[in-house]
Every structure is written in structure tokens, then in C-alpha cells.
PDB file of N, CA and C in Angstrom:
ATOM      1  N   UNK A   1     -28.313  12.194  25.905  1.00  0.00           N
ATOM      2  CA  UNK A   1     -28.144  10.970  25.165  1.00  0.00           C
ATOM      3  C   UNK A   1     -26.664  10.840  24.802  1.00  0.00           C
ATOM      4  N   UNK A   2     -26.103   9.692  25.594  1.00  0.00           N
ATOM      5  CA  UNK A   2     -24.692   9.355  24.928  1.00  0.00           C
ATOM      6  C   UNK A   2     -24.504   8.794  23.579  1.00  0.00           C
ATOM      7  N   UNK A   3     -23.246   9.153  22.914  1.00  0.00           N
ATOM      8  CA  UNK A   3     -23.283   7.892  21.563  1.00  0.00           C
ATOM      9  C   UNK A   3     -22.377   6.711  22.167  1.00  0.00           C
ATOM     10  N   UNK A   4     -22.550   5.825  21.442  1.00  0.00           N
ATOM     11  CA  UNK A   4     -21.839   4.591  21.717  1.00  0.00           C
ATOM     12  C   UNK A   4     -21.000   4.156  20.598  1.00  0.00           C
ATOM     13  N   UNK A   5     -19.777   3.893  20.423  1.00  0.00           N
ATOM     14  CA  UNK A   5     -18.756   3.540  19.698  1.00  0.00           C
ATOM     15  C   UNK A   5     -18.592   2.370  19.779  1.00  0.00           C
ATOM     16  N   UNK A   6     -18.285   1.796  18.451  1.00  0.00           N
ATOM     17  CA  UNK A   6     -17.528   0.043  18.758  1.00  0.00           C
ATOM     18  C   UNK A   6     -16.340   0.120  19.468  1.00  0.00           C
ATOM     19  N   UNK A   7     -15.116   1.048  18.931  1.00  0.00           N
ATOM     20  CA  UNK A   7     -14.129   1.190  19.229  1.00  0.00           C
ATOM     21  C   UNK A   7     -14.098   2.585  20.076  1.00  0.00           C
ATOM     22  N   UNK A   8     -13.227   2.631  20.823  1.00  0.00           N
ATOM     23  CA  UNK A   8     -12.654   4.455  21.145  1.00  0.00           C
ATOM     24  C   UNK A   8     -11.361   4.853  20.564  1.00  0.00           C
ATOM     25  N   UNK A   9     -11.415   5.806  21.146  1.00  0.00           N
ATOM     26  CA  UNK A   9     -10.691   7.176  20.268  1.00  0.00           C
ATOM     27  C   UNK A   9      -8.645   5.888  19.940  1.00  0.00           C
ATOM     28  N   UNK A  10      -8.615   5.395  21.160  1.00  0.00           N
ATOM     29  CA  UNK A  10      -7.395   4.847  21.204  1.00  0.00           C
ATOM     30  C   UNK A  10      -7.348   3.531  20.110  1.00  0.00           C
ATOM     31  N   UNK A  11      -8.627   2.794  19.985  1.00  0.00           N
ATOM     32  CA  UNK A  11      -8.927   1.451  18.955  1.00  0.00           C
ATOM     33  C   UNK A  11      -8.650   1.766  18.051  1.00  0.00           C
ATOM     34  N   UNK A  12      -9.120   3.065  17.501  1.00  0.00           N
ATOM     35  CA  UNK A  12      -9.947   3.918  16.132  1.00  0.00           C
ATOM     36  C   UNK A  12      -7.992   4.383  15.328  1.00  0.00           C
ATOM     37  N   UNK A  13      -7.003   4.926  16.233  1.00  0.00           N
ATOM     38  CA  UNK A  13      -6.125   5.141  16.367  1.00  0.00           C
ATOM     39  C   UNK A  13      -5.474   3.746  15.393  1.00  0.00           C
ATOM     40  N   UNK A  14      -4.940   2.957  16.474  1.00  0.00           N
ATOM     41  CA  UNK A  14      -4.653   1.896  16.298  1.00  0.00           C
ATOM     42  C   UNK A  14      -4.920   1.065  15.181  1.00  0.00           C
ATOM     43  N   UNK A  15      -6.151   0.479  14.462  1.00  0.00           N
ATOM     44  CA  UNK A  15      -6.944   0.125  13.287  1.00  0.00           C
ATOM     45  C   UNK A  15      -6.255   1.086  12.195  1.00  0.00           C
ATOM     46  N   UNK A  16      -6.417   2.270  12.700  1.00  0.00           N
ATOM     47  CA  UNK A  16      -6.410   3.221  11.311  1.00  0.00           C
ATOM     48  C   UNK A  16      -4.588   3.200  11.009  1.00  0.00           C
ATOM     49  N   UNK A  17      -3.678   2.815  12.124  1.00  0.00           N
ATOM     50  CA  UNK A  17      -2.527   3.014  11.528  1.00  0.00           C
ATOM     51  C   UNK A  17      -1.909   1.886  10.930  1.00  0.00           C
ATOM     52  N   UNK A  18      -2.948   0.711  11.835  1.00  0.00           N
ATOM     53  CA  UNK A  18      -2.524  -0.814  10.787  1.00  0.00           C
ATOM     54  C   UNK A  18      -2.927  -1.063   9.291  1.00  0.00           C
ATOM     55  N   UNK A  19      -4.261  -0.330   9.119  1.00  0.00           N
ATOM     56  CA  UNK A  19      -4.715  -0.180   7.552  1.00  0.00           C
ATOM     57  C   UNK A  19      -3.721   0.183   7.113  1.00  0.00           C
ATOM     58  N   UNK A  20      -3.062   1.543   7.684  1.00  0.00           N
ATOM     59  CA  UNK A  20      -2.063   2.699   6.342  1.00  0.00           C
ATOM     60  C   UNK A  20      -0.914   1.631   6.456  1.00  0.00           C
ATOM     61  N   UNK A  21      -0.343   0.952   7.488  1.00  0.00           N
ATOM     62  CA  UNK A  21       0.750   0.263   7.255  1.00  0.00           C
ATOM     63  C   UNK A  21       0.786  -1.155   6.665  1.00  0.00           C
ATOM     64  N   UNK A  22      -0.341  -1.714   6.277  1.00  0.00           N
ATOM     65  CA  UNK A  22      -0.133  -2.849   5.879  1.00  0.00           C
ATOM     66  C   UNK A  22      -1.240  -2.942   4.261  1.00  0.00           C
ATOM     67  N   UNK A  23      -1.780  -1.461   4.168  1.00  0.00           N
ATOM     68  CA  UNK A  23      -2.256  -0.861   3.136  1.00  0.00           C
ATOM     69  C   UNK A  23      -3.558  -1.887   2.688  1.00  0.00           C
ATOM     70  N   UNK A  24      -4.497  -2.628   4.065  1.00  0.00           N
ATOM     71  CA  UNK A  24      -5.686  -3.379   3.511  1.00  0.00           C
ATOM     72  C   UNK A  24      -6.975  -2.940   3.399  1.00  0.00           C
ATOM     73  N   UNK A  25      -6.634  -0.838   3.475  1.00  0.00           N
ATOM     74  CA  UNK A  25      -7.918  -0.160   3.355  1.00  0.00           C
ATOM     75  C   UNK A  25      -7.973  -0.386   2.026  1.00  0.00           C
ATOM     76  N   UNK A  26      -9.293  -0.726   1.375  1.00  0.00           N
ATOM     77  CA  UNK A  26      -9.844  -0.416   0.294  1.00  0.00           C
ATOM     78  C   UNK A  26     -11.536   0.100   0.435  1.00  0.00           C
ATOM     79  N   UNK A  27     -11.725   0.454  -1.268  1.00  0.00           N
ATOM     80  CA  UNK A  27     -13.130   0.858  -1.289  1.00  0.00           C
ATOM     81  C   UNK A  27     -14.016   0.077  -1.706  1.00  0.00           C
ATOM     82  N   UNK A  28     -13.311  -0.456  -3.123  1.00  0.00           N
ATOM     83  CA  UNK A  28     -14.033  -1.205  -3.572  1.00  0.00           C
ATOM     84  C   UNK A  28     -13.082  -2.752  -3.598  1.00  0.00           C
ATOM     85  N   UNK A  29     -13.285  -4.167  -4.355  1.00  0.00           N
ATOM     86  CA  UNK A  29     -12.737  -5.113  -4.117  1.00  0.00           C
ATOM     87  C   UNK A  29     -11.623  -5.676  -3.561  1.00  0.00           C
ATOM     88  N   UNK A  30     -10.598  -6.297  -3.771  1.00  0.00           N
ATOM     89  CA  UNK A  30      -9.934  -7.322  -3.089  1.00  0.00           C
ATOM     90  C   UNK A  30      -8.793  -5.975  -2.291  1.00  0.00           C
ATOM     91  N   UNK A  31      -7.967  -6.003  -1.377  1.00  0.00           N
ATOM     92  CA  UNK A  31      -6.767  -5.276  -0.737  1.00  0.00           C
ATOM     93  C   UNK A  31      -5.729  -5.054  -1.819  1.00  0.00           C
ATOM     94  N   UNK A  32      -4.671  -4.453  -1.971  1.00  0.00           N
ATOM     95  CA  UNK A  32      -3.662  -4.481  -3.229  1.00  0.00           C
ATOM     96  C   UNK A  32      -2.646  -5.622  -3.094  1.00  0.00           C
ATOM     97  N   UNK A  33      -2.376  -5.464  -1.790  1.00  0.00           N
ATOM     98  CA  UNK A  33      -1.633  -7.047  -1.888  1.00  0.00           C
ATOM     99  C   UNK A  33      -2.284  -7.967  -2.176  1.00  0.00           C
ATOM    100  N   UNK A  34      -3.396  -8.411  -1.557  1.00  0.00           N
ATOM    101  CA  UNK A  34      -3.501  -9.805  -2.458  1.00  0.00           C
ATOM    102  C   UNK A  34      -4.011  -9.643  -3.610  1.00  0.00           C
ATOM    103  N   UNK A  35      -4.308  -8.626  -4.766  1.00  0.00           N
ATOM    104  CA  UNK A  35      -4.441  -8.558  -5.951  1.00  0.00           C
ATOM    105  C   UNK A  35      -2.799  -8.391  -6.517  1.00  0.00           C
ATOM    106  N   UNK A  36      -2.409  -8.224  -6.297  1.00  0.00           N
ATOM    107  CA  UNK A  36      -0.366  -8.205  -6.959  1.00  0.00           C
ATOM    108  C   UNK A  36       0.072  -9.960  -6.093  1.00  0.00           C
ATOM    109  N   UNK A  37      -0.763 -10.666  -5.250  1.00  0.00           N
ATOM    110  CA  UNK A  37      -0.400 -11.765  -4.536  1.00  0.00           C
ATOM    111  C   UNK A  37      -0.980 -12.567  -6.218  1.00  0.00           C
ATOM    112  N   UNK A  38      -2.246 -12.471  -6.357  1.00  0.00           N
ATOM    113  CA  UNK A  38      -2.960 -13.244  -7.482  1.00  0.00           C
ATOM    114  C   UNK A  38      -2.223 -13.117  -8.729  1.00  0.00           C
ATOM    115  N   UNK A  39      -1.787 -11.998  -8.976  1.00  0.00           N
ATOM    116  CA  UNK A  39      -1.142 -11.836 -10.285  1.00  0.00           C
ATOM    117  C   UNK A  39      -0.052 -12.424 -10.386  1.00  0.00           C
ATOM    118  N   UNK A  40       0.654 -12.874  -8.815  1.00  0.00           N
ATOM    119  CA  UNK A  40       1.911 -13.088  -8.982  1.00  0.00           C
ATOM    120  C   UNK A  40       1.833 -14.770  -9.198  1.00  0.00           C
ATOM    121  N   UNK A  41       0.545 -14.975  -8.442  1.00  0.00           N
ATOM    122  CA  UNK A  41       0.685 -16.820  -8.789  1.00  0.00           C
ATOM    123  C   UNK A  41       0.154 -17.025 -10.454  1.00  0.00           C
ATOM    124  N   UNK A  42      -0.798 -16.395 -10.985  1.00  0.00           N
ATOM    125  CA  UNK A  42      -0.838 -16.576 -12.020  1.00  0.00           C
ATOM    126  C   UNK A  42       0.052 -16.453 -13.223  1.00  0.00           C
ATOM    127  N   UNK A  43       0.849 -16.297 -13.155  1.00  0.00           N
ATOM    128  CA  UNK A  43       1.798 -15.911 -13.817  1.00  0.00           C
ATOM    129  C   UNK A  43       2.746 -17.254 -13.641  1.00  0.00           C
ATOM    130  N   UNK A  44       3.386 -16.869 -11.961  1.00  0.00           N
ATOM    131  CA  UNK A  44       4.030 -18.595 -11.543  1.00  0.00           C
ATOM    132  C   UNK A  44       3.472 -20.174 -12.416  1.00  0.00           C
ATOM    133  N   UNK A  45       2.163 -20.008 -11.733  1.00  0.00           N
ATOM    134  CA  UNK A  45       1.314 -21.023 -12.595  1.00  0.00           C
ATOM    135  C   UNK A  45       1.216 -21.165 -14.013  1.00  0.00           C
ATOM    136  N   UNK A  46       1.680 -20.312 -14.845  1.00  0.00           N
ATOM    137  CA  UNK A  46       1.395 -20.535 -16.432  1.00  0.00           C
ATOM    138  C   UNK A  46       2.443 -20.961 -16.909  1.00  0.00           C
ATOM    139  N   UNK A  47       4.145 -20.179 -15.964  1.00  0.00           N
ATOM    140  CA  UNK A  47       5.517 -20.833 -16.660  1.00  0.00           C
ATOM    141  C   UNK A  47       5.529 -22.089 -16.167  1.00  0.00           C
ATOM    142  N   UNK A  48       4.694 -22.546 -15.342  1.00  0.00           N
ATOM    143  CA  UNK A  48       4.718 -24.105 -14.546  1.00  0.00           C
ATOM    144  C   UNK A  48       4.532 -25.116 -15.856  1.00  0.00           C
ATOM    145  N   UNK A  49       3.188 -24.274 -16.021  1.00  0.00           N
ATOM    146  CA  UNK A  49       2.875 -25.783 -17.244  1.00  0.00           C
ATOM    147  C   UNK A  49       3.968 -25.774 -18.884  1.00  0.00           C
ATOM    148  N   UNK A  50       3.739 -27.106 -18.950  1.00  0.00           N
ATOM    149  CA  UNK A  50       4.556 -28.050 -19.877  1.00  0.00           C
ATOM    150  C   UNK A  50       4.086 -27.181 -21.394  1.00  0.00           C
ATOM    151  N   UNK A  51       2.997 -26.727 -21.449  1.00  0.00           N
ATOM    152  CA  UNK A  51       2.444 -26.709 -23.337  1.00  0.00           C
ATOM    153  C   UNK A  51       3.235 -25.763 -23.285  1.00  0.00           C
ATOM    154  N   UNK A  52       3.191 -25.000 -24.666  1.00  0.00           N
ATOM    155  CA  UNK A  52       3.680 -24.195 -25.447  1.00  0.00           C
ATOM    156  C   UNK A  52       2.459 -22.921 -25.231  1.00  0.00           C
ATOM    157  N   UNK A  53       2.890 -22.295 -24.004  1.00  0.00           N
ATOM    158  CA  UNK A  53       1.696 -21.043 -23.925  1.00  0.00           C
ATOM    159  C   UNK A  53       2.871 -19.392 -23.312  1.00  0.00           C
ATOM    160  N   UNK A  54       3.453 -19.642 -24.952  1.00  0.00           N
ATOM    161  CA  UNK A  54       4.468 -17.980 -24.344  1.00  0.00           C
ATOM    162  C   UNK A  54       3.451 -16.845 -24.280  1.00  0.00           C
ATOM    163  N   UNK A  55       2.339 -17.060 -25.137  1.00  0.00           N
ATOM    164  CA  UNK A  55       1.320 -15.514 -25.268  1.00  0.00           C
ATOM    165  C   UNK A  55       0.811 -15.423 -24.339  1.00  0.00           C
ATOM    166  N   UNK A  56       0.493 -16.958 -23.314  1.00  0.00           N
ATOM    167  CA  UNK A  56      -0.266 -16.890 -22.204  1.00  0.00           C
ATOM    168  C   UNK A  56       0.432 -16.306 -21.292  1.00  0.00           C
ATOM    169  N   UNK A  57       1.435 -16.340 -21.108  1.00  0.00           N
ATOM    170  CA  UNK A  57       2.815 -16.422 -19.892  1.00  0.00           C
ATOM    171  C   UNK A  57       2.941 -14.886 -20.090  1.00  0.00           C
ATOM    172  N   UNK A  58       3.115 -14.644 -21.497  1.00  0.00           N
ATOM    173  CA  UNK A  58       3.489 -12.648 -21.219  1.00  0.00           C
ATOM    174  C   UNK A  58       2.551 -11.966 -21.470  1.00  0.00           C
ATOM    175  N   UNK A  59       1.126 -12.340 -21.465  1.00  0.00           N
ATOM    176  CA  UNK A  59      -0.518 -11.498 -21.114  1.00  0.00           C
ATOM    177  C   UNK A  59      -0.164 -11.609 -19.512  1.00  0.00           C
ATOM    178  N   UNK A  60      -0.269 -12.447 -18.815  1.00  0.00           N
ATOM    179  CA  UNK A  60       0.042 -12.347 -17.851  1.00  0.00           C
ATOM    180  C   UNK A  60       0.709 -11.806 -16.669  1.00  0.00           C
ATOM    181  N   UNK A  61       2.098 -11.795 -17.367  1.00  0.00           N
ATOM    182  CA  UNK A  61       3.260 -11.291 -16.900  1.00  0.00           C
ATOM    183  C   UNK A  61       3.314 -10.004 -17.108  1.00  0.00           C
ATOM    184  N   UNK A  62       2.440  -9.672 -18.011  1.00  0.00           N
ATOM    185  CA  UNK A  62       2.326  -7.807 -18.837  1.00  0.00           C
ATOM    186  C   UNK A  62       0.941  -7.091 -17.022  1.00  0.00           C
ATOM    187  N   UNK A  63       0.434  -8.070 -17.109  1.00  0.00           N
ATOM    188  CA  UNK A  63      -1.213  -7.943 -15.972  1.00  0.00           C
ATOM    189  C   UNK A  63      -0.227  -7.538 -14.567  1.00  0.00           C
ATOM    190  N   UNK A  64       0.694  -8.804 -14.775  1.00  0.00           N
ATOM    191  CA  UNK A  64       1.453  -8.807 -13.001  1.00  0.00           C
ATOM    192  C   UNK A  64       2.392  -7.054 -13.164  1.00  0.00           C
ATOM    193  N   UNK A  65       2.525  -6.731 -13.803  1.00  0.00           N
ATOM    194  CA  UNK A  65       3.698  -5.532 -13.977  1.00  0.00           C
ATOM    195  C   UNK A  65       2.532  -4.110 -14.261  1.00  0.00           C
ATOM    196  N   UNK A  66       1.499  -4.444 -14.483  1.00  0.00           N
ATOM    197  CA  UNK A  66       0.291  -3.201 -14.235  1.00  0.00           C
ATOM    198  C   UNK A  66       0.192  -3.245 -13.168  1.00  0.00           C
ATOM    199  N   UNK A  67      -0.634  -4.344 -12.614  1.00  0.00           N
ATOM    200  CA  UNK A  67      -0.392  -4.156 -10.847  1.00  0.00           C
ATOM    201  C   UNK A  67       0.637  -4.080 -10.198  1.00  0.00           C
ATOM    202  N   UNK A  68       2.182  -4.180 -10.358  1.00  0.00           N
ATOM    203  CA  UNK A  68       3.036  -3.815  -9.690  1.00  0.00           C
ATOM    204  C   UNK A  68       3.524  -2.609  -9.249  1.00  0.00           C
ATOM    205  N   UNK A  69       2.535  -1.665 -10.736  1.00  0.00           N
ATOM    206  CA  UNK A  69       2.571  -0.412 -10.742  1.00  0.00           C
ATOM    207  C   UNK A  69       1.384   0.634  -9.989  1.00  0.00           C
ATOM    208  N   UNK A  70       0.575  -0.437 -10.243  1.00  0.00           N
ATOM    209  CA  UNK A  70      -0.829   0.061  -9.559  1.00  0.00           C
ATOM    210  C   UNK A  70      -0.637   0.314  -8.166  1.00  0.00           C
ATOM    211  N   UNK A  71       0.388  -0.999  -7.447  1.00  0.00           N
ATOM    212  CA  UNK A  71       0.594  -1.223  -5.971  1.00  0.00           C
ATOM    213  C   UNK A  71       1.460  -0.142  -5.712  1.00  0.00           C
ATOM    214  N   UNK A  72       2.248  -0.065  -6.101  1.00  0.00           N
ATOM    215  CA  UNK A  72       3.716   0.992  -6.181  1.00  0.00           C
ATOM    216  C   UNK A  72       3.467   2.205  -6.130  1.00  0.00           C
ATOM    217  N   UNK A  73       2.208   3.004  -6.867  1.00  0.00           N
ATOM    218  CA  UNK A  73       2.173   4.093  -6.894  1.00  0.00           C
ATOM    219  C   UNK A  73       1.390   4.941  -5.423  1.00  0.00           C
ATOM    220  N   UNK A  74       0.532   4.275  -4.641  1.00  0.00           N
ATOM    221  CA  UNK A  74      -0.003   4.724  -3.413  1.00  0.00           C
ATOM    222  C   UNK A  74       1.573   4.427  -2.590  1.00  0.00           C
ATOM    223  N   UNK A  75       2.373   3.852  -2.269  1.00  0.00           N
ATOM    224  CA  UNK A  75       3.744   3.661  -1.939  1.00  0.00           C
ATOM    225  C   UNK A  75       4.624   4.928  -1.884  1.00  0.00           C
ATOM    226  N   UNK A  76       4.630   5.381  -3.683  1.00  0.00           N
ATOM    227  CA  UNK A  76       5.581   6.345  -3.561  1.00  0.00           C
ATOM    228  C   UNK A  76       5.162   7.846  -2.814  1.00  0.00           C
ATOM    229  N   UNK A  77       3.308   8.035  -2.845  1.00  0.00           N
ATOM    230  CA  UNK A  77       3.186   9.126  -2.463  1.00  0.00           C
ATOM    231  C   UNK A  77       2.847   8.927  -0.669  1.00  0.00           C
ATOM    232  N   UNK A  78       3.422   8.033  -0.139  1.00  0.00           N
ATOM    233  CA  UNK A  78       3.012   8.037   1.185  1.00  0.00           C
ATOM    234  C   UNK A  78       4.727   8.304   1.273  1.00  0.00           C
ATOM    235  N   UNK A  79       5.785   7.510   0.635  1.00  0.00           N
ATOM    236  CA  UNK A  79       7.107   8.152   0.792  1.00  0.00           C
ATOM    237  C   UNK A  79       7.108   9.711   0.628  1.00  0.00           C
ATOM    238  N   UNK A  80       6.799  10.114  -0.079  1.00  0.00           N
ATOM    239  CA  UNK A  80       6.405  11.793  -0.513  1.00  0.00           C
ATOM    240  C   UNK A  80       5.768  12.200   0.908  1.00  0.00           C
ATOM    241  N   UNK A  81       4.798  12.003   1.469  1.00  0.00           N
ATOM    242  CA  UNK A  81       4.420  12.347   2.826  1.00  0.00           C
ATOM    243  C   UNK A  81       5.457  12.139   3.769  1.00  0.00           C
ATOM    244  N   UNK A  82       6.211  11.181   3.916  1.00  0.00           N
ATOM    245  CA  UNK A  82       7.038  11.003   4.752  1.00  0.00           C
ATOM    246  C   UNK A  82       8.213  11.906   4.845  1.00  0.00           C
ATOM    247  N   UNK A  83       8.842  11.769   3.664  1.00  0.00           N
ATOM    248  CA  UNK A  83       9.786  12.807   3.188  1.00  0.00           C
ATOM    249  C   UNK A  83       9.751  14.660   3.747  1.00  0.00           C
ATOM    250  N   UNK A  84       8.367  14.966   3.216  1.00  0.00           N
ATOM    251  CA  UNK A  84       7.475  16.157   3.935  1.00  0.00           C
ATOM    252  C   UNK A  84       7.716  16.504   5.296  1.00  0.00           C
ATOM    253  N   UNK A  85       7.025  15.228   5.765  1.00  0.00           N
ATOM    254  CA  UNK A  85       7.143  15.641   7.357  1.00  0.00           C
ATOM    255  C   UNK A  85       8.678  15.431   7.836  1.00  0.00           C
ATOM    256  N   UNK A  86       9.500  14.932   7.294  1.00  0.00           N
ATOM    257  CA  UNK A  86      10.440  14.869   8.119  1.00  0.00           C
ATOM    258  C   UNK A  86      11.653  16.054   8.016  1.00  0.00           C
ATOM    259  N   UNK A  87      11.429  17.102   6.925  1.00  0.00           N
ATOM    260  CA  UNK A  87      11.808  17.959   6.132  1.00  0.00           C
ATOM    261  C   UNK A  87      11.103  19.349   7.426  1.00  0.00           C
ATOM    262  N   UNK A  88       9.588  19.166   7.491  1.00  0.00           N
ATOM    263  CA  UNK A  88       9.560  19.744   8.322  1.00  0.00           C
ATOM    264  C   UNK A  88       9.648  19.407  10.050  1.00  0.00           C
ATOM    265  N   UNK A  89      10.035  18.775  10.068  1.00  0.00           N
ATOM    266  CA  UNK A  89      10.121  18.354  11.753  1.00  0.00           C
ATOM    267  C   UNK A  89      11.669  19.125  11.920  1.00  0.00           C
ATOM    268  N   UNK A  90      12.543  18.961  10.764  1.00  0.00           N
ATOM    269  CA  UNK A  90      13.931  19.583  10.772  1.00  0.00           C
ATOM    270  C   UNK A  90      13.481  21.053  10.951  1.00  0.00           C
ATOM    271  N   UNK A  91      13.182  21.417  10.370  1.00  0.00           N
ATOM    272  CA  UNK A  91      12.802  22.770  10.144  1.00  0.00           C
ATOM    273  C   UNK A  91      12.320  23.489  11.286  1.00  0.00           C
ATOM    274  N   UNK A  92      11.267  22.857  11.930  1.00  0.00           N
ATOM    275  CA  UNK A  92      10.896  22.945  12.767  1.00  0.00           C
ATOM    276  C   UNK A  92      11.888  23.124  14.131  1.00  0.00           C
ATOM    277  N   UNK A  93      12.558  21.948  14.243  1.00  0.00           N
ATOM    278  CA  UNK A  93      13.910  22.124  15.235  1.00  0.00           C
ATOM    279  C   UNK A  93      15.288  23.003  14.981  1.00  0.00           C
ATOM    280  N   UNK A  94      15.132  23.238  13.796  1.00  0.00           N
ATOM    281  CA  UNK A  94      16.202  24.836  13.393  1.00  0.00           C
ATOM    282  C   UNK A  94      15.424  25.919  14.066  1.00  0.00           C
ATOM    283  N   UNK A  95      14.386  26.095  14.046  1.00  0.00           N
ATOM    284  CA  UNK A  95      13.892  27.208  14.614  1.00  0.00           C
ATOM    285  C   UNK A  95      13.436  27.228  16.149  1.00  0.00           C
ATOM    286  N   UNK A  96      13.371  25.976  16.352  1.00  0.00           N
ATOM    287  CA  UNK A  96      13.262  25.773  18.018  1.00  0.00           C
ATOM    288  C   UNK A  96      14.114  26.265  18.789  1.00  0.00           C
ATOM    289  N   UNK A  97      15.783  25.712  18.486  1.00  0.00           N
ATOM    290  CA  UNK A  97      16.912  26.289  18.513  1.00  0.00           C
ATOM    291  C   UNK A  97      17.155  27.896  18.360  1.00  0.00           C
ATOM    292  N   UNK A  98      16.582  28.069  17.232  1.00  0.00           N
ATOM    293  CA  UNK A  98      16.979  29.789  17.455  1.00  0.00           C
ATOM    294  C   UNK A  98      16.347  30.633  18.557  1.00  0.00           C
ATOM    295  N   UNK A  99      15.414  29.817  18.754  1.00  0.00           N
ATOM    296  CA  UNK A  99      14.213  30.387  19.779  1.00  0.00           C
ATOM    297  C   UNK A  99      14.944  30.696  21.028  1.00  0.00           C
ATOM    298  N   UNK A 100      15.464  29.012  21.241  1.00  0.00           N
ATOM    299  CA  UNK A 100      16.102  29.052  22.674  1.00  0.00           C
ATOM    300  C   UNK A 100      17.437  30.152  22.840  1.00  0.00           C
TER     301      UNK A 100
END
């Protein structure tokens, strides 16, 4: 009995490196960009209007700068991965070199 895949090994590849690069894996609700996209119009939208709503404008603006942080922080530790590997790929080629 064969299994059958939607995708193969090369799709599965591909998908999985556009998620990490454009970061629209999630588990549960909306992607992080367009939740820091929403925060950012809401915010736009409140200094738009004419009334007198500063408490509204910096509840808001306080919401958009949680999620900026929320977004930011899966960011810095994929830089941290990056950093890693490229620390060892050096490393790696110092000793390749000694080899030879």
C-alpha cells in the first residue's frame, strides 16, 4: 500500500520556506502581519477623525506598540538562528581548511 501526498517532498520544501519567510504560519487566529496591519489602521483611523478622542488615539496606539512587539519578537529569534548558523558555517570552513 502506497501513501499519497498532496504535495512532495520538493512542494512540502518550498510552502514550508514561504511560511518562515513571510511568517503566515499560525496556530491559532489571524497571521501577525495582518494583526500589526489592523492595529496599524486603527490607530490611522482614530487620528483621522475630527472629535476630541486623545484616550481613544493612545489606547490604541498603546495596542499598535504591543503588537509591534509581539511581531518583533519571533523576528529577533529567527535573527538569533541566523546569526548561529552563520557563526558556524565559519567555523566550520576554519576547520575545513586545516583539514586540507
Amino acid at each position: 500500500m502506497s501513501a499519497h501526498f498532496a504535495f512532495g517532498p520538493q512542494e512540502d520544501d518550498a510552502i514550508i520556506k514561504h511560511r518562515l519567510l513571510t511568517r503566515t504560519t499560525t496556530t491559532r487566529g489571524e497571521p501577525p502581519l495582518k494583526k500589526l496591519q489592523k492595529k496599524f489602521m486603527s490607530v490611522a483611523t482614530e487620528i483621522d477623525k475630527d472629535a476630541d478622542n486623545t484616550s481613544d488615539c493612545e489606547r490604541r496606539y498603546k495596542a499598535f506598540l504591543q503588537e509591534i512587539n509581539t511581531f518583533e519578537l519571533p523576528l529577533l529569534k529567527s535573527k538569533a538562528v541566523v546569526d548561529a548558523n552563520i557563526r558556524e558555517k565559519e567555523s566550520f570552513n576554519e576547520l575545513q581548511v586545516e583539514i586540507e
